[in-house]
C-alpha atoms as a PDB file:
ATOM      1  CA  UNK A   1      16.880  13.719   6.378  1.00  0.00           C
ATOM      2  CA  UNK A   2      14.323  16.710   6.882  1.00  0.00           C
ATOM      3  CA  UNK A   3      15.032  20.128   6.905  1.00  0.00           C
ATOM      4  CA  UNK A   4      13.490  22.253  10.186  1.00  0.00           C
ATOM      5  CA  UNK A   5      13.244  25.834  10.318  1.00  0.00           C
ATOM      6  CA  UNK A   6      14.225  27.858  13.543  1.00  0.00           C
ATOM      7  CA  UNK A   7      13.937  31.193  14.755  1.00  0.00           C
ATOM      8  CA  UNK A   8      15.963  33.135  17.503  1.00  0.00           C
ATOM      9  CA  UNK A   9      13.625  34.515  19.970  1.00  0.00           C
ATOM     10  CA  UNK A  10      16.243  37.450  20.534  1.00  0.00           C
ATOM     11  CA  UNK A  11      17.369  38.816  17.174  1.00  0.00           C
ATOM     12  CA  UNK A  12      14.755  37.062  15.168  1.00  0.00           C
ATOM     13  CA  UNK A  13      16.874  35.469  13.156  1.00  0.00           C
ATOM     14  CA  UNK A  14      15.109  32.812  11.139  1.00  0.00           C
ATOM     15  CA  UNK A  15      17.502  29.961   8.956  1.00  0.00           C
ATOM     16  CA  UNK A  16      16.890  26.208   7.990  1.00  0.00           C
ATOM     17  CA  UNK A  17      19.056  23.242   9.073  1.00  0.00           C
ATOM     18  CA  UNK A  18      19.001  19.952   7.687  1.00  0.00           C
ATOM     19  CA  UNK A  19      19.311  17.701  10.111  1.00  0.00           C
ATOM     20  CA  UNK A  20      18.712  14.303  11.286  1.00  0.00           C
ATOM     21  CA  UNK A  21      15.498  13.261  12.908  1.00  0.00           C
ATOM     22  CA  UNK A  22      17.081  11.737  15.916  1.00  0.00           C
ATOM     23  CA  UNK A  23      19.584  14.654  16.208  1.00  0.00           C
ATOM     24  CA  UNK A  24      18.551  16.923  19.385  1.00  0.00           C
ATOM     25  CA  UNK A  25      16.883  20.612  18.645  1.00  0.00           C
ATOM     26  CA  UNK A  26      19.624  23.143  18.210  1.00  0.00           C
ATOM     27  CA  UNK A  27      19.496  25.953  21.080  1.00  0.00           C
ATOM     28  CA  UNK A  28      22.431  28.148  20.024  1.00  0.00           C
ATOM     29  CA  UNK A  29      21.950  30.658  17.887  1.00  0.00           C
ATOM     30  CA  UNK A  30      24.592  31.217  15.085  1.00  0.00           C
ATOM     31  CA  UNK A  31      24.294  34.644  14.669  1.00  0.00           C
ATOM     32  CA  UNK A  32      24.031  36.296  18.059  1.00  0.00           C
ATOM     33  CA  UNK A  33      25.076  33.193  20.283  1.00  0.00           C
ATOM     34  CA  UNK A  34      22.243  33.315  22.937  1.00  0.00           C
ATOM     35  CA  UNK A  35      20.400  30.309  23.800  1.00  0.00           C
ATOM     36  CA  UNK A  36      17.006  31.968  22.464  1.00  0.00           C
ATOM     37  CA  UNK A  37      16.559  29.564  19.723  1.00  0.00           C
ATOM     38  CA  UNK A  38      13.297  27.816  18.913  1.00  0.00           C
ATOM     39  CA  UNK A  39      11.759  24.960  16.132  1.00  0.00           C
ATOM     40  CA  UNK A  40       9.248  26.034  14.357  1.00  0.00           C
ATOM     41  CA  UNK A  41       6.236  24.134  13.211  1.00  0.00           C
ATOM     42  CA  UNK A  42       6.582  23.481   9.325  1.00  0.00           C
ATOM     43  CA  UNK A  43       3.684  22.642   7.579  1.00  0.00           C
ATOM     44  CA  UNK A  44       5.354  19.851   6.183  1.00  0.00           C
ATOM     45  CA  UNK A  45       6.527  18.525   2.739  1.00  0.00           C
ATOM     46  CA  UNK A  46       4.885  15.564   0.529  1.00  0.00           C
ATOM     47  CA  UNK A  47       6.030  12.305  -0.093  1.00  0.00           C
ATOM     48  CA  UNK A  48       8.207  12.334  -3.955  1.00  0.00           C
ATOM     49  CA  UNK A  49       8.663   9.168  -5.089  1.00  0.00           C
ATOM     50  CA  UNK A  50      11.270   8.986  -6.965  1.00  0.00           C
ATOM     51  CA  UNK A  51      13.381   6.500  -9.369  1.00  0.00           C
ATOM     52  CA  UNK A  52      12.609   2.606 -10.397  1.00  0.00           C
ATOM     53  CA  UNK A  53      10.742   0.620  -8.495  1.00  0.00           C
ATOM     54  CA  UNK A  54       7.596   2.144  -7.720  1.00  0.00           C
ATOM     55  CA  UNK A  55       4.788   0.854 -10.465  1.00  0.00           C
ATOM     56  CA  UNK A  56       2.622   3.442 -12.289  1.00  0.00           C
ATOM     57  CA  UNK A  57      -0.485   1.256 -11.527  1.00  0.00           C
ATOM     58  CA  UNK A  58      -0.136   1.467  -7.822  1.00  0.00           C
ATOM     59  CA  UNK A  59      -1.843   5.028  -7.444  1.00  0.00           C
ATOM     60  CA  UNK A  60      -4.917   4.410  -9.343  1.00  0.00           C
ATOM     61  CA  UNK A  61      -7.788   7.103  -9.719  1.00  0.00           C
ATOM     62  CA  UNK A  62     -11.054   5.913  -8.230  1.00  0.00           C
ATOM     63  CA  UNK A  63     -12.941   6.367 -11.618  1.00  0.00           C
ATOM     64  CA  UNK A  64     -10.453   2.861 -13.026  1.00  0.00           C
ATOM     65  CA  UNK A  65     -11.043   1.428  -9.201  1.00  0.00           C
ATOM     66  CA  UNK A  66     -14.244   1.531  -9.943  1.00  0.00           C
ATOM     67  CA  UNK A  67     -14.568   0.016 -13.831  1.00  0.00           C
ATOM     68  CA  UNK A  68     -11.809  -2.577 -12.642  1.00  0.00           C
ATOM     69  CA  UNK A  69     -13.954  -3.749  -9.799  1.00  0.00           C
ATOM     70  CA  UNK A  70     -17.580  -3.818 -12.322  1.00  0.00           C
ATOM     71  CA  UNK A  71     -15.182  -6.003 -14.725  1.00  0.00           C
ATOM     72  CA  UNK A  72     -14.448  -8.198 -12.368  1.00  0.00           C
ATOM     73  CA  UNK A  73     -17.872  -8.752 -11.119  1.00  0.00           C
ATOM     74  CA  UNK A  74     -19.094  -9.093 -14.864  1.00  0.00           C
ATOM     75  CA  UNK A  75     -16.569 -11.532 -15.714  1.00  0.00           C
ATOM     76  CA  UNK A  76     -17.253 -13.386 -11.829  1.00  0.00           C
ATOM     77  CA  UNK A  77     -20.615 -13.920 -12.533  1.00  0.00           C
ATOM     78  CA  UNK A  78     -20.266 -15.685 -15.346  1.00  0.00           C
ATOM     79  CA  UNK A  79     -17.647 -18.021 -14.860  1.00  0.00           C
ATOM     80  CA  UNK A  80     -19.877 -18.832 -11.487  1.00  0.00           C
ATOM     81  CA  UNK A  81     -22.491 -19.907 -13.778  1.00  0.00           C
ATOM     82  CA  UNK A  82     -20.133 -22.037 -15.762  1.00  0.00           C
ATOM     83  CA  UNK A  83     -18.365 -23.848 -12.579  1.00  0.00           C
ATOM     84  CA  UNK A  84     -22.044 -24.627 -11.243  1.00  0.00           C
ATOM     85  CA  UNK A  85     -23.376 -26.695 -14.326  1.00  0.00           C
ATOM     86  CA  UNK A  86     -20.152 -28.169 -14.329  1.00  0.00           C
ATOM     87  CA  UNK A  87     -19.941 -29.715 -10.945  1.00  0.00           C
ATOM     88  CA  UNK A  88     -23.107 -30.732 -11.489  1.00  0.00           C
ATOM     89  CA  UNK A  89     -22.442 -32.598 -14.754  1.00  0.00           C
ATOM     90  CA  UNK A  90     -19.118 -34.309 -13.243  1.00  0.00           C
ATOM     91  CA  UNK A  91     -21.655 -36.003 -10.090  1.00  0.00           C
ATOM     92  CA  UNK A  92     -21.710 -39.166 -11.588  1.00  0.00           C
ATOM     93  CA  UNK A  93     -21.868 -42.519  -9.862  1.00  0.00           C
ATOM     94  CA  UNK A  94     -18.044 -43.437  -8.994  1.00  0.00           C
ATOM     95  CA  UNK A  95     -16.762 -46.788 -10.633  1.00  0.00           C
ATOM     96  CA  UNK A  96     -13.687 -48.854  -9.835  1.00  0.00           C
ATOM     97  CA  UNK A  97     -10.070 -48.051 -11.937  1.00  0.00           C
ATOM     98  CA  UNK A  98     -11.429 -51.545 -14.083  1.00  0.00           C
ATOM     99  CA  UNK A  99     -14.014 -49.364 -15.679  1.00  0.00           C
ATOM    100  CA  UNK A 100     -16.525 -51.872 -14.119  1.00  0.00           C
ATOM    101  CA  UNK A 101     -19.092 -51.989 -11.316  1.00  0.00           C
ATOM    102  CA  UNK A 102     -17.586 -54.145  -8.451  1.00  0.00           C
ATOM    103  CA  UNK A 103     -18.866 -58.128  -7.793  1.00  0.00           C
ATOM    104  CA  UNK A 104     -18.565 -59.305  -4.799  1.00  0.00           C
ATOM    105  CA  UNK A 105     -17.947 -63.317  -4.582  1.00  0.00           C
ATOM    106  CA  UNK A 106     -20.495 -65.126  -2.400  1.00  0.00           C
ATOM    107  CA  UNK A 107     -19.196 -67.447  -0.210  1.00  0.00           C
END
């Protein structure tokens, strides 16, 4: 739950409250009871992550992005290579399960 700041337009009186996001804006104020009371625009907070489950390698600099990615297009390449003279030494001509050529009879 967030915390919003608020200041009374009539004493100036300026407090946090923790509150729920769905929870409506507070118009009271608590120390001179007129309905004066305002939000204020925080400039925000940023996102902790914190406890188990969140893996160190998620949040990667771009300096490792970027040796990662010329790894992979190293290691790509090559193995391309290797699958293409491959295919093209397993094109041979396709035989029955006999080991044979097939005869047809002649009738």
């Amino acid at each position: 739950m967030p915390t919003y700041d608020y200041e009374c337009d009539a004493c100036q009186h300026r407090f946090e409250l923790f509150q729920s996001i769905n929870d409506p804006v507070q118009k009271k104020c608590p120390e001179c009871g007129k309905l004066k009371l305002r939000r204020l625009f925080g400039a925000g907070a940023a996102i902790m992550f914190k406890g188990s489950g969140f893996y160190q390698t998620d949040y990667r600099s771009d300096s490792y992005k970027k040796s990662a990615k010329a790894d992979k297009e190293s290691s790509s390449g090559s193995s391309s290579a290797a699958k293409s003279s491959d295919s093209s030494s397993s094109a041979k001509p396709s035989s029955d399960a006999a080991g044979g050529t097939k005869k047809t009879k002649k009738k």
